[in-house]
N, C-alpha and C. Protein backbone atom coordinates (compact mmCIF):
# COMPACT_ATOMS: atom_id res chain seq x y z
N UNK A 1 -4.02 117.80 253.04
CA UNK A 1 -2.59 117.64 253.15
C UNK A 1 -2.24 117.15 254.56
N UNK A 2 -1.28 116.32 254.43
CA UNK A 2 -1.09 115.67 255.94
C UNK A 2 0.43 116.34 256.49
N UNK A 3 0.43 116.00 258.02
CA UNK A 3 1.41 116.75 258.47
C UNK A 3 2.56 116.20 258.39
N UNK A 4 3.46 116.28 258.38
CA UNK A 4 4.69 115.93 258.53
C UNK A 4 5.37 115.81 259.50
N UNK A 5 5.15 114.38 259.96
CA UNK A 5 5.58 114.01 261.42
C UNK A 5 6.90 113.86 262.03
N UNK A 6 8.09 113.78 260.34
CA UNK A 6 9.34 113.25 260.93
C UNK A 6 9.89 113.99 261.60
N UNK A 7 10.50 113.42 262.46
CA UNK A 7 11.23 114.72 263.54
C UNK A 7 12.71 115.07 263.21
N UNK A 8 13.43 115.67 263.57
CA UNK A 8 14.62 116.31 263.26
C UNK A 8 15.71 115.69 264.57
N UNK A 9 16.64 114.44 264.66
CA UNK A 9 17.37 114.45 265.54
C UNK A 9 18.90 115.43 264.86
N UNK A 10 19.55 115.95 266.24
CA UNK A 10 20.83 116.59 265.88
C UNK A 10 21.43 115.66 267.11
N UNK A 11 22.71 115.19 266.63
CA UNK A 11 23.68 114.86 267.51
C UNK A 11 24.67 115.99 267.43
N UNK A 12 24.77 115.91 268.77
CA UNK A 12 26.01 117.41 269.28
C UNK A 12 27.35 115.93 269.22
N UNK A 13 28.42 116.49 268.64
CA UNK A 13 29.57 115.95 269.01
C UNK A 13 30.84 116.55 269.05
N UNK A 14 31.78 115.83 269.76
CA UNK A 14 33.17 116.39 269.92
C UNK A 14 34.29 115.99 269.12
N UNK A 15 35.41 116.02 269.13
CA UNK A 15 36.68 116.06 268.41
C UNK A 15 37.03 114.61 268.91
N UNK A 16 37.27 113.77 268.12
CA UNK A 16 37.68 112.31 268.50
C UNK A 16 37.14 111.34 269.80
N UNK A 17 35.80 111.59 269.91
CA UNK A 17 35.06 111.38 270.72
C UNK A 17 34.32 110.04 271.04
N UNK A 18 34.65 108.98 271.18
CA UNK A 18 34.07 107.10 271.15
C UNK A 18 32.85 107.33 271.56
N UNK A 19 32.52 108.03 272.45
CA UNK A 19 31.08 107.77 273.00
C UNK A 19 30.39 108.51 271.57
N UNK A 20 30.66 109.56 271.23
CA UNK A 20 30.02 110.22 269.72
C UNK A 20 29.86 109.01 268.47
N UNK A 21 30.82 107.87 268.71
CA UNK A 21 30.89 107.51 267.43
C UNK A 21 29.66 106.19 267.89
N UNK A 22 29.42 105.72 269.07
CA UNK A 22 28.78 104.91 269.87
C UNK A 22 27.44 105.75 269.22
N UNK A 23 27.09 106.75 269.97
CA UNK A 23 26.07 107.59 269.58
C UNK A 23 25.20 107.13 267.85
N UNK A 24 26.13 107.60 267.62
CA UNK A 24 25.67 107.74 266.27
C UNK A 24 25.81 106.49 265.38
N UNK A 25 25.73 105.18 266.04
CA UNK A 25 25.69 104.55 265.32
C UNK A 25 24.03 103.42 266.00
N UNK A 26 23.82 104.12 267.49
CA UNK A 26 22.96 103.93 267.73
C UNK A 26 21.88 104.64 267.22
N UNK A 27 21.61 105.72 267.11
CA UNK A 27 21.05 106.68 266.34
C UNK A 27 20.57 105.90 264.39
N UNK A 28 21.64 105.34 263.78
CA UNK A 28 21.19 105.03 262.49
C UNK A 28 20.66 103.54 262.79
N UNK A 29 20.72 102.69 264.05
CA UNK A 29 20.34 101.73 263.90
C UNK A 29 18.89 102.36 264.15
N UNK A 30 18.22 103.01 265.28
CA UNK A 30 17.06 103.38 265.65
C UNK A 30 16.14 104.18 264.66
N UNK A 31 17.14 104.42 263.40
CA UNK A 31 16.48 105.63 261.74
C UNK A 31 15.86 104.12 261.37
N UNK A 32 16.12 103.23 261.23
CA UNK A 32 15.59 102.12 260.33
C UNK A 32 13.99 101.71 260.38
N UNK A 33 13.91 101.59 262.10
CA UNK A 33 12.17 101.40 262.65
C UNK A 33 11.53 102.55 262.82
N UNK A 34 12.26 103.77 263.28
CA UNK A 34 11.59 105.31 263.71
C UNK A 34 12.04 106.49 262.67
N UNK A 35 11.56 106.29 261.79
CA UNK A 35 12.46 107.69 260.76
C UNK A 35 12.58 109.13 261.13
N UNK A 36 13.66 109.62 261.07
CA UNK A 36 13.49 110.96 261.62
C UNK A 36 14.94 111.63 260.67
N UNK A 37 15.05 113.05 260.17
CA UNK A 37 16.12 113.59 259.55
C UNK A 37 17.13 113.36 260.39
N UNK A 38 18.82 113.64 260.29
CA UNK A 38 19.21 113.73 261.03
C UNK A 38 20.56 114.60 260.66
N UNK A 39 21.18 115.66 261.46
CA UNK A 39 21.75 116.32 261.59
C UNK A 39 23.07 116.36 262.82
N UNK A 40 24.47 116.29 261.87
CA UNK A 40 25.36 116.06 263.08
C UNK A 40 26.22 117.26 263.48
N UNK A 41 26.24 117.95 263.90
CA UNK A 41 26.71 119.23 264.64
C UNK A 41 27.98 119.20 265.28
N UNK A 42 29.28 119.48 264.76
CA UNK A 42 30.43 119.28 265.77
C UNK A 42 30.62 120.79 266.82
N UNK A 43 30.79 120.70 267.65
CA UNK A 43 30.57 121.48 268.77
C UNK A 43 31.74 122.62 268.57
N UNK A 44 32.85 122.07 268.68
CA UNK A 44 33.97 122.84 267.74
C UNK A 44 33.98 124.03 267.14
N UNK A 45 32.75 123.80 266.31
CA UNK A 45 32.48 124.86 265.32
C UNK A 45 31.69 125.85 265.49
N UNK A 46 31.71 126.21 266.89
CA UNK A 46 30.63 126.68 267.52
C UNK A 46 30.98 127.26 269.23
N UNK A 47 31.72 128.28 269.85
CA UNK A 47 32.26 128.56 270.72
C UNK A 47 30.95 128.59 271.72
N UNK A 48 30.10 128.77 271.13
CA UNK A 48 29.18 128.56 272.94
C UNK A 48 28.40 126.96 272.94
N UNK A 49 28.33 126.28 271.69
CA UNK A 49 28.04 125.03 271.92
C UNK A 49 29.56 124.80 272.27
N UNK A 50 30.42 124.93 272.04
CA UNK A 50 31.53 124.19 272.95
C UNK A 50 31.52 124.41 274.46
N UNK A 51 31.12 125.68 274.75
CA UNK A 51 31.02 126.10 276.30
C UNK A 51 29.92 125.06 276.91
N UNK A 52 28.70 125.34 276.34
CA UNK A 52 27.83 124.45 276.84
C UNK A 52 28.07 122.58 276.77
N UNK A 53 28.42 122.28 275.62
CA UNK A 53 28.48 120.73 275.99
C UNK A 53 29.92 120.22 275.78
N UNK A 54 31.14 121.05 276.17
CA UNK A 54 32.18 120.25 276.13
C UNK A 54 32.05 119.31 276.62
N UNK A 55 31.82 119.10 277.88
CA UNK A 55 32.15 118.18 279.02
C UNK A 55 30.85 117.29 278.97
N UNK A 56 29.70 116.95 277.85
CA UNK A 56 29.11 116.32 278.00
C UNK A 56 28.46 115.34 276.68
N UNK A 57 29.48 115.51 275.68
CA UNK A 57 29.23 114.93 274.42
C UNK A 57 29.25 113.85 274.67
N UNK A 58 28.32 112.48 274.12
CA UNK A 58 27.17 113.25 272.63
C UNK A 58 26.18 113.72 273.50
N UNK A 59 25.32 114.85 272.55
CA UNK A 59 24.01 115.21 273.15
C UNK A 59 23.15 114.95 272.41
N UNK A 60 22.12 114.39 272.26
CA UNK A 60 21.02 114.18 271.74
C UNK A 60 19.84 115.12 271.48
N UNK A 61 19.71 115.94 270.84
CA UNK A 61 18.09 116.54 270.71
C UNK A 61 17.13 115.87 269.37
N UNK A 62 15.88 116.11 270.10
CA UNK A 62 14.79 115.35 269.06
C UNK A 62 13.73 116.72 269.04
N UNK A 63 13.57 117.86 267.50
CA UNK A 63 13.13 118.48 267.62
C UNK A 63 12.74 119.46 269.12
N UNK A 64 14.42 119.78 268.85
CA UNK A 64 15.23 120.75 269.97
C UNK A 64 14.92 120.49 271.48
N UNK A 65 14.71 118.85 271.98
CA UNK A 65 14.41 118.89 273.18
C UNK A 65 15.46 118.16 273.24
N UNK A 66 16.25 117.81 274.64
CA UNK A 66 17.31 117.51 274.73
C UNK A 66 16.72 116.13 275.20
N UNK A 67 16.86 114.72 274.79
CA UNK A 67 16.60 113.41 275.44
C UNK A 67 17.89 112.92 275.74
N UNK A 68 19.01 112.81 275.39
CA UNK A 68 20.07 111.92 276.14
C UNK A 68 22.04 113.21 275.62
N UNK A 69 22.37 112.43 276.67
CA UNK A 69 23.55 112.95 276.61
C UNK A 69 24.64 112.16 277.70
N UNK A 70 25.98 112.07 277.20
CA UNK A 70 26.99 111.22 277.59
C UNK A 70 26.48 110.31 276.85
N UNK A 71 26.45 109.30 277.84
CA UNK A 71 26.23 107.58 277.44
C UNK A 71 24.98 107.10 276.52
N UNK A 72 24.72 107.63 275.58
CA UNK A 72 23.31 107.38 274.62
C UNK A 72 22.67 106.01 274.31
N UNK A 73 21.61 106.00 275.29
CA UNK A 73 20.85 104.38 274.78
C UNK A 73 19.56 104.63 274.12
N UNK A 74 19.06 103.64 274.00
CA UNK A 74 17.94 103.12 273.48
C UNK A 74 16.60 103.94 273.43
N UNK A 75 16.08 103.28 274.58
CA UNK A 75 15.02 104.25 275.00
C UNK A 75 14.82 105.47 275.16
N UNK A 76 15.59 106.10 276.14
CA UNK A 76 15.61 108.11 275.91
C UNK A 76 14.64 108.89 274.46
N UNK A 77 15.87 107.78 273.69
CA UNK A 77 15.59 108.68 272.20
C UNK A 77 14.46 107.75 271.35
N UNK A 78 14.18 107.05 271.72
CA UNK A 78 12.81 106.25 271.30
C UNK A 78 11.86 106.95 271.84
N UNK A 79 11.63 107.32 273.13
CA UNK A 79 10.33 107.73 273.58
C UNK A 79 10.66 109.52 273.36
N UNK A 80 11.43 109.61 272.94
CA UNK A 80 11.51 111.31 272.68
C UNK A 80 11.32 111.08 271.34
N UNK A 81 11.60 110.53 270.10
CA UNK A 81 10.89 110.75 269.14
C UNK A 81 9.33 110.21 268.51
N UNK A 82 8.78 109.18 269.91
CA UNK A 82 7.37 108.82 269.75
C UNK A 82 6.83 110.14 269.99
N UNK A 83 7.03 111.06 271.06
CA UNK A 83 6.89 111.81 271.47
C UNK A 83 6.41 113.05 270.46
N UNK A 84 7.65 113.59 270.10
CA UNK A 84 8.12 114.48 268.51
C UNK A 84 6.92 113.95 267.41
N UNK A 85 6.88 113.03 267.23
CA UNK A 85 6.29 112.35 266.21
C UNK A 85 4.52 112.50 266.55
N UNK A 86 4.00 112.33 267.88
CA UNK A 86 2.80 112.52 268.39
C UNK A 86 2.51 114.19 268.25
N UNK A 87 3.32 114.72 268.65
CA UNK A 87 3.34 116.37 268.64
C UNK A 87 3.00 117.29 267.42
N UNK A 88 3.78 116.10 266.28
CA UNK A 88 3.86 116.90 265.22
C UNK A 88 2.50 116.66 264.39
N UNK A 89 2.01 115.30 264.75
CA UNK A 89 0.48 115.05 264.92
C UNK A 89 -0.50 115.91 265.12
N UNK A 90 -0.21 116.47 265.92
CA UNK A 90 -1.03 116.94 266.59
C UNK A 90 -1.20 118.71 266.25
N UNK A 91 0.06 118.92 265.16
CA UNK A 91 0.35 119.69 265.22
C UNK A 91 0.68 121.19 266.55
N UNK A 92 1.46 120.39 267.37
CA UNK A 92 2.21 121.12 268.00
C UNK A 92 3.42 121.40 268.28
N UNK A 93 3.92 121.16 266.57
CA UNK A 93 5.54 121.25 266.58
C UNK A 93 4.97 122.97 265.92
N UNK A 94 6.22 123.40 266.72
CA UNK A 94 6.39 124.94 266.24
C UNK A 94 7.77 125.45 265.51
N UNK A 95 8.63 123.68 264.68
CA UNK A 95 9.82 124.24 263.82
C UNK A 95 8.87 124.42 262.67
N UNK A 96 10.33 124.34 261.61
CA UNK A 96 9.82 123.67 260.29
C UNK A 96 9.66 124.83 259.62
């Protein structure tokens, strides 16, 4: 049986937020070549994720490591889910 490499991105986002919607549309262009689940989290709904990332939405995690936040590009989250993806290889992902 083989492992299951896809990784889990969560975007943290806020309440009417452009850079969130930026985010996440970078995010489904980057699902097409790098597959990974993905999970969108409004912060809102959540009084200590609001404490922690009001002031810094979107946040990016790739199997709970944090790769980008504010301004979300390209790379960050490319080499954090080659990364995720090598790990889980390797079996040293400890979700799931």
């Amino acid at each position: 049986m083989s492992a299951d490499v896809t990784p889990e991105v969560v975007l943290y986002v806020g309440e009417d937020c452009h850079l969130c919607q930026v985010a996440r549309h970078l995010l489904m262009a980057i699902q097409r070549s790098l597959p990974f689940t993905f999970r969108e989290v409004r912060i809102a709904s959540d009084p200590d994720l609001e404490r922690r990332y009001l002031l810094e939405v979107p946040v990016v995690t790739v199997d709970g490591t944090e790769v980008a936040r504010g301004q979300v590009t390209v790379e960050p989250v490319r080499a954090g889910l080659v990364r995720a993806r090598l790990d889980r290889a390797a079996g040293r992902f400890a979700g799931g």
